[in-house]
N, C-alpha and C. Protein backbone atom coordinates (compact mmCIF):
# COMPACT_ATOMS: atom_id res chain seq x y z
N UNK A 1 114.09 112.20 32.57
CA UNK A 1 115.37 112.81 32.27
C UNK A 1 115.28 114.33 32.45
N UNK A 2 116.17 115.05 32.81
CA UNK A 2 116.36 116.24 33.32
C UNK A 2 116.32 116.97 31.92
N UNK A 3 115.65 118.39 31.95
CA UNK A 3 115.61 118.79 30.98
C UNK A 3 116.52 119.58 29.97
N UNK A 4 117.68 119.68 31.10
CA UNK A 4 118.96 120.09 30.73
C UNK A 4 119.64 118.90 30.21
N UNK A 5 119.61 118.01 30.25
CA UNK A 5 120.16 117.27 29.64
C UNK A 5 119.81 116.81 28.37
N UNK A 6 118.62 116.78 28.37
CA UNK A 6 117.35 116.76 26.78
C UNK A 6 117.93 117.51 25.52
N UNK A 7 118.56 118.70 26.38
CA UNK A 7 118.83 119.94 25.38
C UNK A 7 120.34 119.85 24.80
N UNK A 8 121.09 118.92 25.24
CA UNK A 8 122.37 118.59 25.03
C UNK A 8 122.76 118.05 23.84
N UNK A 9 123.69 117.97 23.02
CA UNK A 9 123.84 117.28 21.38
C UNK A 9 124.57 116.03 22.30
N UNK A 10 124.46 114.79 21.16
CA UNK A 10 125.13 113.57 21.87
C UNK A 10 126.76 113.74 22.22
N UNK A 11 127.33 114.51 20.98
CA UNK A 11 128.28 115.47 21.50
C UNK A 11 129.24 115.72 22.88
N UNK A 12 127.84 115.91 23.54
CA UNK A 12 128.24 116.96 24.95
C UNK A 12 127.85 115.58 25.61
N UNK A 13 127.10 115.00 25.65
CA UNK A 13 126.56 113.84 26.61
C UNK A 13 127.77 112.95 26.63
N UNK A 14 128.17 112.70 25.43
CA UNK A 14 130.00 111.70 25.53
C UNK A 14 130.52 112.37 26.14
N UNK A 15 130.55 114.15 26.00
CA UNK A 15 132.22 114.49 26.78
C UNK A 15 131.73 114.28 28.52
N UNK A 16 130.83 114.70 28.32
CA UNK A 16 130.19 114.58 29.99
C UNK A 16 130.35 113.09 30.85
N UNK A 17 130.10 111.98 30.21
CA UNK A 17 130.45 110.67 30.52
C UNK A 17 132.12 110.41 30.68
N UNK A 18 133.06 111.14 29.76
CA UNK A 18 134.59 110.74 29.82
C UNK A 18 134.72 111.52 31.30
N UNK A 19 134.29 112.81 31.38
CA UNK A 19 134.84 113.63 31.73
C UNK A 19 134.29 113.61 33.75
N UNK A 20 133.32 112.60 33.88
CA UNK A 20 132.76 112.82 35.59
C UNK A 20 133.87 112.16 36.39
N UNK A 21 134.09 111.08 35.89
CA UNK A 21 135.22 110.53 36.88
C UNK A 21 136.20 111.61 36.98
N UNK A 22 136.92 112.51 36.39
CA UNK A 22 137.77 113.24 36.11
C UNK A 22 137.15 114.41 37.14
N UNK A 23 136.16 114.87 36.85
CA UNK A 23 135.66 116.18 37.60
C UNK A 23 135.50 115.97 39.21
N UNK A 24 135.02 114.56 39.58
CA UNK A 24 134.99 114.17 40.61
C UNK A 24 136.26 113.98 41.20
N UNK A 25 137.19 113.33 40.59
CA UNK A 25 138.62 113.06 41.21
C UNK A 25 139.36 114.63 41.90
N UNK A 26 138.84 115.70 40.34
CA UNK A 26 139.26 116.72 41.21
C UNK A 26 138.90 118.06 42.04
N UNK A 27 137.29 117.88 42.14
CA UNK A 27 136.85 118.39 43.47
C UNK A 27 135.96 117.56 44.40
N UNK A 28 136.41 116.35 44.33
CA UNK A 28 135.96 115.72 45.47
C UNK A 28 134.45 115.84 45.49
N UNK A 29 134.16 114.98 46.78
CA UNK A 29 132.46 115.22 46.90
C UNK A 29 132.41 115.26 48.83
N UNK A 30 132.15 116.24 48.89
CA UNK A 30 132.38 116.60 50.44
C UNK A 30 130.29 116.76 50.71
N UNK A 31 130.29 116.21 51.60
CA UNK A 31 128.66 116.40 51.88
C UNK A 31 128.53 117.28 53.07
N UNK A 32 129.32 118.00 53.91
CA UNK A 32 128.98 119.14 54.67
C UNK A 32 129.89 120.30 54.03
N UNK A 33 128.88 121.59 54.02
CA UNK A 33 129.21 122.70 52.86
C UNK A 33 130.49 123.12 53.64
N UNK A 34 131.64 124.10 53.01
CA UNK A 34 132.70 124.38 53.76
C UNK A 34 132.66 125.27 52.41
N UNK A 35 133.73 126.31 53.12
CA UNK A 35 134.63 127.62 52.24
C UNK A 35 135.70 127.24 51.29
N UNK A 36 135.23 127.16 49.77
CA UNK A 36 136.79 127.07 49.38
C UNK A 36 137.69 127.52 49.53
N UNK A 37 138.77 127.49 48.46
CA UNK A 37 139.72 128.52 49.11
C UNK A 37 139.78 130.16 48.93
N UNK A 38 138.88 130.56 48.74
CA UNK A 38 138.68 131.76 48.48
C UNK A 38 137.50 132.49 48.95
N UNK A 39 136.72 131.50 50.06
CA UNK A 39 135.91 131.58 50.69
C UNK A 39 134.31 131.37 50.15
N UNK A 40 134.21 130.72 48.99
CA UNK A 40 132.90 130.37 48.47
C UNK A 40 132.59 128.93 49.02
N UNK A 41 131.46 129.30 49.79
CA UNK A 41 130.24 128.24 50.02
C UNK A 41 130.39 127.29 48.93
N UNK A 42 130.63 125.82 49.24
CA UNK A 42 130.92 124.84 48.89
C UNK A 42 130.28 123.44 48.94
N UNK A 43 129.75 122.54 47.98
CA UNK A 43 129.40 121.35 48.72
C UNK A 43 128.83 120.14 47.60
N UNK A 44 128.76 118.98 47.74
CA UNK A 44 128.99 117.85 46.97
C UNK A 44 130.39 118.18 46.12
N UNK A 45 130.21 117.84 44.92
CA UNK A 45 131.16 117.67 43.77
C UNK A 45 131.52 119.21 43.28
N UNK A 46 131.90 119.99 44.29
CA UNK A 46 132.30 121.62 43.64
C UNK A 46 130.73 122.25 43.59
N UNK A 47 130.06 122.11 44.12
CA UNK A 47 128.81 123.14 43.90
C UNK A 47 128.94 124.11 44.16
N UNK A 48 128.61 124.99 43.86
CA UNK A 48 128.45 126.24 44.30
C UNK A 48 127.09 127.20 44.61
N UNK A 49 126.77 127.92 44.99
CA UNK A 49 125.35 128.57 44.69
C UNK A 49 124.97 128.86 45.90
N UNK A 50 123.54 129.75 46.08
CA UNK A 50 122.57 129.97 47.18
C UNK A 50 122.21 128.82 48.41
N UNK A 51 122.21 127.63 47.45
CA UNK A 51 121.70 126.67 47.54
C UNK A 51 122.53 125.69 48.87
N UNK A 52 123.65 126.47 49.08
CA UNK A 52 124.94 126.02 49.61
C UNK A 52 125.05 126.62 51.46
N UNK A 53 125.22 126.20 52.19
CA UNK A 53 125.19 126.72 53.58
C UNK A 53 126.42 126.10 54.78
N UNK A 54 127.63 127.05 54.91
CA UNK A 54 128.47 126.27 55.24
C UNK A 54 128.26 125.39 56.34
N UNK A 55 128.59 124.00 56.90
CA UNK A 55 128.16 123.39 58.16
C UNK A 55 127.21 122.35 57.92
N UNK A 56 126.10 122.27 56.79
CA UNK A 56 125.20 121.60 56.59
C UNK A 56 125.55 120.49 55.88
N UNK A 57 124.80 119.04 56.21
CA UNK A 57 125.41 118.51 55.67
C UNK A 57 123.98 117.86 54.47
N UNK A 58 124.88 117.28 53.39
CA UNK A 58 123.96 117.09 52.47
C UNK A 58 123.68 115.62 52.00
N UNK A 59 122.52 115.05 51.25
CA UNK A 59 122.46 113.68 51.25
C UNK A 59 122.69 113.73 49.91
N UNK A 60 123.68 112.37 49.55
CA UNK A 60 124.24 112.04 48.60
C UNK A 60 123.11 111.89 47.30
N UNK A 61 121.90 112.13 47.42
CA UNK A 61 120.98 112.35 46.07
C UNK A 61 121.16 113.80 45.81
N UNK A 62 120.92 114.48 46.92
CA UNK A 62 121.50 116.16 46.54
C UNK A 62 122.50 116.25 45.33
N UNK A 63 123.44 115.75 46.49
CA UNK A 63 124.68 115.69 45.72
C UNK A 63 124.89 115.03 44.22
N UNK A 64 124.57 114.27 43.86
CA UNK A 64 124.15 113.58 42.64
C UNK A 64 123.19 114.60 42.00
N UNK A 65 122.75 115.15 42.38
CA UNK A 65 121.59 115.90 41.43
C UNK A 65 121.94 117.20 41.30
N UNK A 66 122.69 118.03 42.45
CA UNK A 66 123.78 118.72 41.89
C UNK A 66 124.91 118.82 40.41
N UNK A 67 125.66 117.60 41.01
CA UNK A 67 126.13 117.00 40.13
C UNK A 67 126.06 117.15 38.40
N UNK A 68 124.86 116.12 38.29
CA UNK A 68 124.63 116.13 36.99
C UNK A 68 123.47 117.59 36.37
N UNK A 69 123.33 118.08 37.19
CA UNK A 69 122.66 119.45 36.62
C UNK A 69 124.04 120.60 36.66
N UNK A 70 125.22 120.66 37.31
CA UNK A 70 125.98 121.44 37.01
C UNK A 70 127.07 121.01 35.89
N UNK A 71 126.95 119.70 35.35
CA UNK A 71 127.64 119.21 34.36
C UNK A 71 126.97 119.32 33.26
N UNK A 72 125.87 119.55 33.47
CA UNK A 72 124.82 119.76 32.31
C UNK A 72 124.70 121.62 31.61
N UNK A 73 124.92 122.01 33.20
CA UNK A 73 125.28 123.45 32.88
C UNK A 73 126.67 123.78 32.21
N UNK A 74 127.86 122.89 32.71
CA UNK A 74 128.54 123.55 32.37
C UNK A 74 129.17 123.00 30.46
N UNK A 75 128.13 121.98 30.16
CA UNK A 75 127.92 121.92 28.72
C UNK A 75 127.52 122.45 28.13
N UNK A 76 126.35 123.12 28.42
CA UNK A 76 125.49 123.94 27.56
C UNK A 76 126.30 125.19 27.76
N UNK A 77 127.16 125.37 28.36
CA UNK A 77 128.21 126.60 28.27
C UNK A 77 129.42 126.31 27.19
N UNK A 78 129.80 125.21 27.14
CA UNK A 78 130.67 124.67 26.07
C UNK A 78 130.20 124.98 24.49
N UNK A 79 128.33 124.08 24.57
CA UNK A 79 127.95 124.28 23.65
C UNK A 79 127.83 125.50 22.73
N UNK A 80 127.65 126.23 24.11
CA UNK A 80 127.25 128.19 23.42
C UNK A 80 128.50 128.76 22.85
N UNK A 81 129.51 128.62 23.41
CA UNK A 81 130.51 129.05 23.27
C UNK A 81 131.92 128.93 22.45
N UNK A 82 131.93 127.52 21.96
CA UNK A 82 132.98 127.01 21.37
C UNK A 82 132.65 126.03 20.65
N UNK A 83 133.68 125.89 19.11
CA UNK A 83 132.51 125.73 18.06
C UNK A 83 132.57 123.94 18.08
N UNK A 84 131.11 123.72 17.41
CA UNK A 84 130.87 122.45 17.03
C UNK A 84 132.10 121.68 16.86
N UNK A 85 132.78 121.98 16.19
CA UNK A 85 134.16 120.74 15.62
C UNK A 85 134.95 120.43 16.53
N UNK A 86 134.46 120.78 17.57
CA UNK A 86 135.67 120.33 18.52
C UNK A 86 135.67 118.77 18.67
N UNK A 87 136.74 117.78 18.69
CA UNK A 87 136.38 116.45 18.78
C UNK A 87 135.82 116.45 20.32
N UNK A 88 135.70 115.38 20.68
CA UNK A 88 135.32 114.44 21.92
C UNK A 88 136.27 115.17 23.53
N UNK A 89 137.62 114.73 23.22
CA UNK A 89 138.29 115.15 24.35
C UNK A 89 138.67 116.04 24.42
N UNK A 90 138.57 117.45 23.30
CA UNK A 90 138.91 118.76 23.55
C UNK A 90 137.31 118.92 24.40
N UNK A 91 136.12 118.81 24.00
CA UNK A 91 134.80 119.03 24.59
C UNK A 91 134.66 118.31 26.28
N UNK A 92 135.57 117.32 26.38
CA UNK A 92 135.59 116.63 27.88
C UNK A 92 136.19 117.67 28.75
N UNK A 93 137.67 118.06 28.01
CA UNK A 93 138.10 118.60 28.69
C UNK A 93 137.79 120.50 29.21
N UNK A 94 136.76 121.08 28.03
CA UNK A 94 136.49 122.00 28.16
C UNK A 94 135.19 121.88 28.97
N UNK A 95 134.39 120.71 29.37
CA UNK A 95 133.37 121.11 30.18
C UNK A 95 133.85 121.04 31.45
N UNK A 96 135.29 120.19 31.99
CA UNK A 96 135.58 120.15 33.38
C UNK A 96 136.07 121.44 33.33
N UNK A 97 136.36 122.30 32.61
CA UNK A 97 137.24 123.48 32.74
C UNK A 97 135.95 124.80 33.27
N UNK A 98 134.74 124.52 31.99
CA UNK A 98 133.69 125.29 32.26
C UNK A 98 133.13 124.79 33.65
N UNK A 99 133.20 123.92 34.27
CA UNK A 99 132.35 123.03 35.29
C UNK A 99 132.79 123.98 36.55
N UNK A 100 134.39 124.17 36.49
CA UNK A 100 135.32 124.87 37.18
C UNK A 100 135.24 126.41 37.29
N UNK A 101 135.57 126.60 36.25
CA UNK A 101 135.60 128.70 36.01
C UNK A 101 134.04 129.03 36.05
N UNK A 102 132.94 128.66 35.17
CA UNK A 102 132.23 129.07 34.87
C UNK A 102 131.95 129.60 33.36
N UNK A 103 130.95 130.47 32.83
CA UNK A 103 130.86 131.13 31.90
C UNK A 103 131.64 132.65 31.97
N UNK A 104 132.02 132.87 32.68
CA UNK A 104 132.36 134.43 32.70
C UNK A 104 131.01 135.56 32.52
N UNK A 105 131.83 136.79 32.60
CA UNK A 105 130.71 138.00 32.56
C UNK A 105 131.27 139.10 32.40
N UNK A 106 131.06 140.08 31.49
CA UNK A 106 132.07 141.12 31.26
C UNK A 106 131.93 142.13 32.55
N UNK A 107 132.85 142.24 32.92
CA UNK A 107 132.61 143.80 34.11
C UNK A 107 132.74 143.16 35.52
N UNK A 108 132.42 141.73 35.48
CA UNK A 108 132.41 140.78 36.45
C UNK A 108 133.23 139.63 37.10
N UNK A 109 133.85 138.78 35.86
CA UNK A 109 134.55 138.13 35.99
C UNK A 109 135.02 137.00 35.07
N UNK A 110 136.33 136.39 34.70
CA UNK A 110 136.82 135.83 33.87
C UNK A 110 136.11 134.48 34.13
N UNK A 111 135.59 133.78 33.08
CA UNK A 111 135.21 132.57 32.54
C UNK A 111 135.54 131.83 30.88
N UNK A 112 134.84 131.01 30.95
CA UNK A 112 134.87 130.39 29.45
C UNK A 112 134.73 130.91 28.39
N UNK A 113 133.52 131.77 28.47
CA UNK A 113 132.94 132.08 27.47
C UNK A 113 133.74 133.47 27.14
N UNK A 114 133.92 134.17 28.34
CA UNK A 114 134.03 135.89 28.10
C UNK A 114 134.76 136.17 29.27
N UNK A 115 135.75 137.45 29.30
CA UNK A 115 136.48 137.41 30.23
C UNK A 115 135.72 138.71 30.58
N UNK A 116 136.26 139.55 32.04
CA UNK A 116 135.91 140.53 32.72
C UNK A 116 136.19 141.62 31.64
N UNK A 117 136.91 141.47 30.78
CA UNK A 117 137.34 142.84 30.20
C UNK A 117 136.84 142.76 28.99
N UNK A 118 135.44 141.62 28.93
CA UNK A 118 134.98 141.63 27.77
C UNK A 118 135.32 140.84 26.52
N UNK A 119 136.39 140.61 26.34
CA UNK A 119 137.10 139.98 25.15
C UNK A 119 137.27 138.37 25.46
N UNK A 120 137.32 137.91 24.40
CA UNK A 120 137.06 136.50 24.07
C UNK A 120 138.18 135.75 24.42
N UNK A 121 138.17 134.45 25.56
CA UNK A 121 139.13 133.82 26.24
C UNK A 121 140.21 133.29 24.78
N UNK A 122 141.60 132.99 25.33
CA UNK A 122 142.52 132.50 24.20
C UNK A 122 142.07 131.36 23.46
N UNK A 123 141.59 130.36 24.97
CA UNK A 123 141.33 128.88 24.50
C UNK A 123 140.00 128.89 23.45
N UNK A 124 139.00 129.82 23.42
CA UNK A 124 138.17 130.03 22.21
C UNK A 124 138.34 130.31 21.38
N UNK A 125 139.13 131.53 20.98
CA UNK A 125 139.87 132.13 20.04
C UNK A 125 140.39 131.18 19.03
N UNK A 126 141.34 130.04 19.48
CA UNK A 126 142.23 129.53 19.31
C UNK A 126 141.71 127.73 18.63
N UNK A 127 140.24 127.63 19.52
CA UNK A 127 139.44 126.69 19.08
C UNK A 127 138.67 126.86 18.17
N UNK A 128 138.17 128.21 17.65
CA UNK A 128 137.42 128.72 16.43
C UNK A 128 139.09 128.27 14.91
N UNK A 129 139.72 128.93 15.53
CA UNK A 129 140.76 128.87 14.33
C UNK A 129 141.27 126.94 14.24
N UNK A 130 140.39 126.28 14.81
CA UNK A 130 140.99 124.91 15.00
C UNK A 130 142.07 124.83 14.86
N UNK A 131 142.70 125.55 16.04
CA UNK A 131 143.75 125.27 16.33
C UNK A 131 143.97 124.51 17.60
N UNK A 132 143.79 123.42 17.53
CA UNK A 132 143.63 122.51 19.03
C UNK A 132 144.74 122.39 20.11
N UNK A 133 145.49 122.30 19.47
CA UNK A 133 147.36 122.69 20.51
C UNK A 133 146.79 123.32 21.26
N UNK A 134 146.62 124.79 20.46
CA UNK A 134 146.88 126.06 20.87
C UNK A 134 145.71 126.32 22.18
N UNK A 135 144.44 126.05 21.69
CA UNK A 135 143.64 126.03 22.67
C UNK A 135 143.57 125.32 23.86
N UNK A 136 143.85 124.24 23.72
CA UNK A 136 144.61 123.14 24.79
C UNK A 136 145.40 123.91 25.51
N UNK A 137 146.29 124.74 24.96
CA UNK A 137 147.37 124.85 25.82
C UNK A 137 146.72 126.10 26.79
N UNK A 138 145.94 126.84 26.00
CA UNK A 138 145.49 127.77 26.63
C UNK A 138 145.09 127.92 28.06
N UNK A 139 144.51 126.64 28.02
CA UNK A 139 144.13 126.51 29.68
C UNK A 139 144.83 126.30 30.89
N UNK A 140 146.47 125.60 30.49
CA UNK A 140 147.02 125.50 31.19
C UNK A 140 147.39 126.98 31.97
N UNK A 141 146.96 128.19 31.63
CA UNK A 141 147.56 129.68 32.34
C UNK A 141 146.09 129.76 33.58
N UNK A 142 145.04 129.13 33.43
CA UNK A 142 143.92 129.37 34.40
C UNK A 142 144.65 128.81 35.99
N UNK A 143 145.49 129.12 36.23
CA UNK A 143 145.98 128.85 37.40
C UNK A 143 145.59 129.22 38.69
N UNK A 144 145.01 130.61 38.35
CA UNK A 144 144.97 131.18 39.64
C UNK A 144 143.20 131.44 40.18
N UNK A 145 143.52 131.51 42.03
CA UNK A 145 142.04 131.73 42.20
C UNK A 145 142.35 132.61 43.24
N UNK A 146 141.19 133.95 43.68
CA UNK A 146 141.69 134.40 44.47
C UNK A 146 143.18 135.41 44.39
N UNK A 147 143.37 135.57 43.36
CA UNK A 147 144.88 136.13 42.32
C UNK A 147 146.04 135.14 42.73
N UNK A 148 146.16 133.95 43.72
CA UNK A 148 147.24 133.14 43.98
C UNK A 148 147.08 131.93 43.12
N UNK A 149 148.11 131.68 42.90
CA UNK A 149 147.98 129.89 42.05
C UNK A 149 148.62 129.08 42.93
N UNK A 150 147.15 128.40 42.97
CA UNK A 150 146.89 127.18 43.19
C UNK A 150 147.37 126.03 43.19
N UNK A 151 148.21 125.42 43.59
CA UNK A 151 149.25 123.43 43.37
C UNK A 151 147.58 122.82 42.69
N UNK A 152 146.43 122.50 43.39
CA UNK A 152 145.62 122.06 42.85
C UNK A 152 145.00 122.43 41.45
N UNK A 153 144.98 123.42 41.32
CA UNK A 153 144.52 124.05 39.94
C UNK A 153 145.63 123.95 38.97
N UNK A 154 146.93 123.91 39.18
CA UNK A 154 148.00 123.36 38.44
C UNK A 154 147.92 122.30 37.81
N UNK A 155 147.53 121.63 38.91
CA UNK A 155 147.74 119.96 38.64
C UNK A 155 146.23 119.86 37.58
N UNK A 156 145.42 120.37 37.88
CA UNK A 156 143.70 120.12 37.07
C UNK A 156 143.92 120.41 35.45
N UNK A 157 144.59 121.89 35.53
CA UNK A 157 144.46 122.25 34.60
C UNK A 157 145.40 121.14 33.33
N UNK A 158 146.44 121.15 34.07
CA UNK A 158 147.82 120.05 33.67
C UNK A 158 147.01 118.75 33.15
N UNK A 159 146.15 118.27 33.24
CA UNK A 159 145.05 117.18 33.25
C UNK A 159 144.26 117.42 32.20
N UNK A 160 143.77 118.60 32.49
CA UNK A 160 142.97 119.12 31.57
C UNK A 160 143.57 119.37 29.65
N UNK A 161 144.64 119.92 30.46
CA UNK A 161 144.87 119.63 28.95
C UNK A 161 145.69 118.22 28.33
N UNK A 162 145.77 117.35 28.89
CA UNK A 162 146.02 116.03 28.44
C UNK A 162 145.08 115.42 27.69
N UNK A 163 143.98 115.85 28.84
CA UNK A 163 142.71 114.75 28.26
C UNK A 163 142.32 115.78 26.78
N UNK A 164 142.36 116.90 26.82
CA UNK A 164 142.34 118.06 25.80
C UNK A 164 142.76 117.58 23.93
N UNK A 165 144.68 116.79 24.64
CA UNK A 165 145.30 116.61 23.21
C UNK A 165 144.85 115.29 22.49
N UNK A 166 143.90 114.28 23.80
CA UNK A 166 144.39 113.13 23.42
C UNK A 166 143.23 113.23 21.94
N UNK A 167 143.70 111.66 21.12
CA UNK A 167 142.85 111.57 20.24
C UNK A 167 142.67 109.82 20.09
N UNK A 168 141.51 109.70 19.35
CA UNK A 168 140.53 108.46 19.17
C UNK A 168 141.75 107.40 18.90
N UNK A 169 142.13 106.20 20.33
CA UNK A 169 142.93 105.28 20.02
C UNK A 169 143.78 105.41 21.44
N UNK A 170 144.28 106.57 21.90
CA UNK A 170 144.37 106.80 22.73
C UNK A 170 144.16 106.17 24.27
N UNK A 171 144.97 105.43 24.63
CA UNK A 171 145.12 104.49 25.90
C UNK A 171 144.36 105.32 27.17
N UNK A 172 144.08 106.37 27.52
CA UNK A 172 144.18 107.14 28.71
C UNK A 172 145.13 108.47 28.98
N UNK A 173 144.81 109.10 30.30
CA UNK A 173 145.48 110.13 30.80
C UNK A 173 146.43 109.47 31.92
N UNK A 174 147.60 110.45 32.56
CA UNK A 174 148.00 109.93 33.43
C UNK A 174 146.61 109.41 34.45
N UNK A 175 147.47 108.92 35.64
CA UNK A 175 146.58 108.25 36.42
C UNK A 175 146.55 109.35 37.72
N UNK A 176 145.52 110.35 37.98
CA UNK A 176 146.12 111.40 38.77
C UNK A 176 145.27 111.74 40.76
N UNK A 177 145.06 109.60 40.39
CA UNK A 177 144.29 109.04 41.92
C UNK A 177 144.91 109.78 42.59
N UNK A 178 146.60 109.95 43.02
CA UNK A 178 147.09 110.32 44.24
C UNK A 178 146.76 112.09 44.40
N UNK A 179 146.17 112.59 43.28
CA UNK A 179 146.55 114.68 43.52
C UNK A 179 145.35 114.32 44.74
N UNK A 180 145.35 115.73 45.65
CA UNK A 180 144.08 115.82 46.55
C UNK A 180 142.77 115.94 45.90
N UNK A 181 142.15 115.84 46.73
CA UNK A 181 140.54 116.09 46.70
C UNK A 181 139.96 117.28 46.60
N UNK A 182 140.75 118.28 47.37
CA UNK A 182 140.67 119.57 47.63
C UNK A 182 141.67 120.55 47.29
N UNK A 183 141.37 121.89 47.17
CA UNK A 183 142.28 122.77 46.75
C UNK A 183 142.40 124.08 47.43
């Protein structure tokens, strides 16, 4: 077992299981690297990194191992960042979100954890005060990439916070097979 995953509370390992079909549905798994839309080196299930070379194409264990090491990352970003009490599907839905943005970096750029200007994203803010609406809703404003918004990132985020409100009993999210693959 990967050692990032070792380090995970069972917690994060459930939201990570609700949440792959979901992450996969919405960046696809493309095995030759290409430019998103904003021109970042691209490849399997949203990868991103060094590791990435546009044109090349990659074998589906890559990709899988990508995969579950950037879902693993982008838990242990959940974990750091936003507090324990969160139930199940606010934590599903905040690791496809972290899986997506990232952690942030002050001076650098808006993420989960911390925005460019330093100060603490709404949807944290808002999840410390367990206020779950509120943080939920928060995400729906991550619209944009590149300063344009996105139809795809609309639709994710729109998702995102569904799977966000739902609670234990709960039938499902819409069914959102038909959005694209790509954005």
């Amino acid at each position: 077992m990967d050692n990032r995953i070792k380090k995970l509370t069972i917690a994060s390992l459930a939201a990570i299981s609700i949440c792959i079909p979901f992450v996969v549905n919405f960046e696809g798994d493309e095995a030759v690297g290409y430019a998103d839309p904003v021109g970042i080196p691209t490849a399997g299930v949203g990868h991103t990194g060094p590791d990435v070379i546009i044109g090349k194409w990659y074998d589906e264990a890559t990709r899988q191992g990508w995969l579950k090491n950037d879902l693993a990352e982008a838990a242990a970003i959940v974990e750091r960042c936003a507090p324990s009490t969160i139930d199940v599907y606010q934590r599903a839905a905040f690791v496809s979100f972290a899986y997506n943005v990232g952690a942030g970096k002050k001076g650098v750029k808006d993420g989960f954890c911390v925005l460019k200007s330093g100060n603490t994203p709404t949807h944290i803010k808002r999840a410390r005060a367990k206020d779950k609406a509120g943080a939920c809703k928060a995400l729906l404003s991550w619209t944009k990439a590149g300063g344009k918004v996105l139809p795809g990132l609309v639709k994710r985020r729109k998702a995102e916070y569904e799977l966000c409100m739902m609670k234990d009993g709960d039938t499902g999210i819409n069914n959102y097979s038909e959005i694209p693959k790509s954005y």
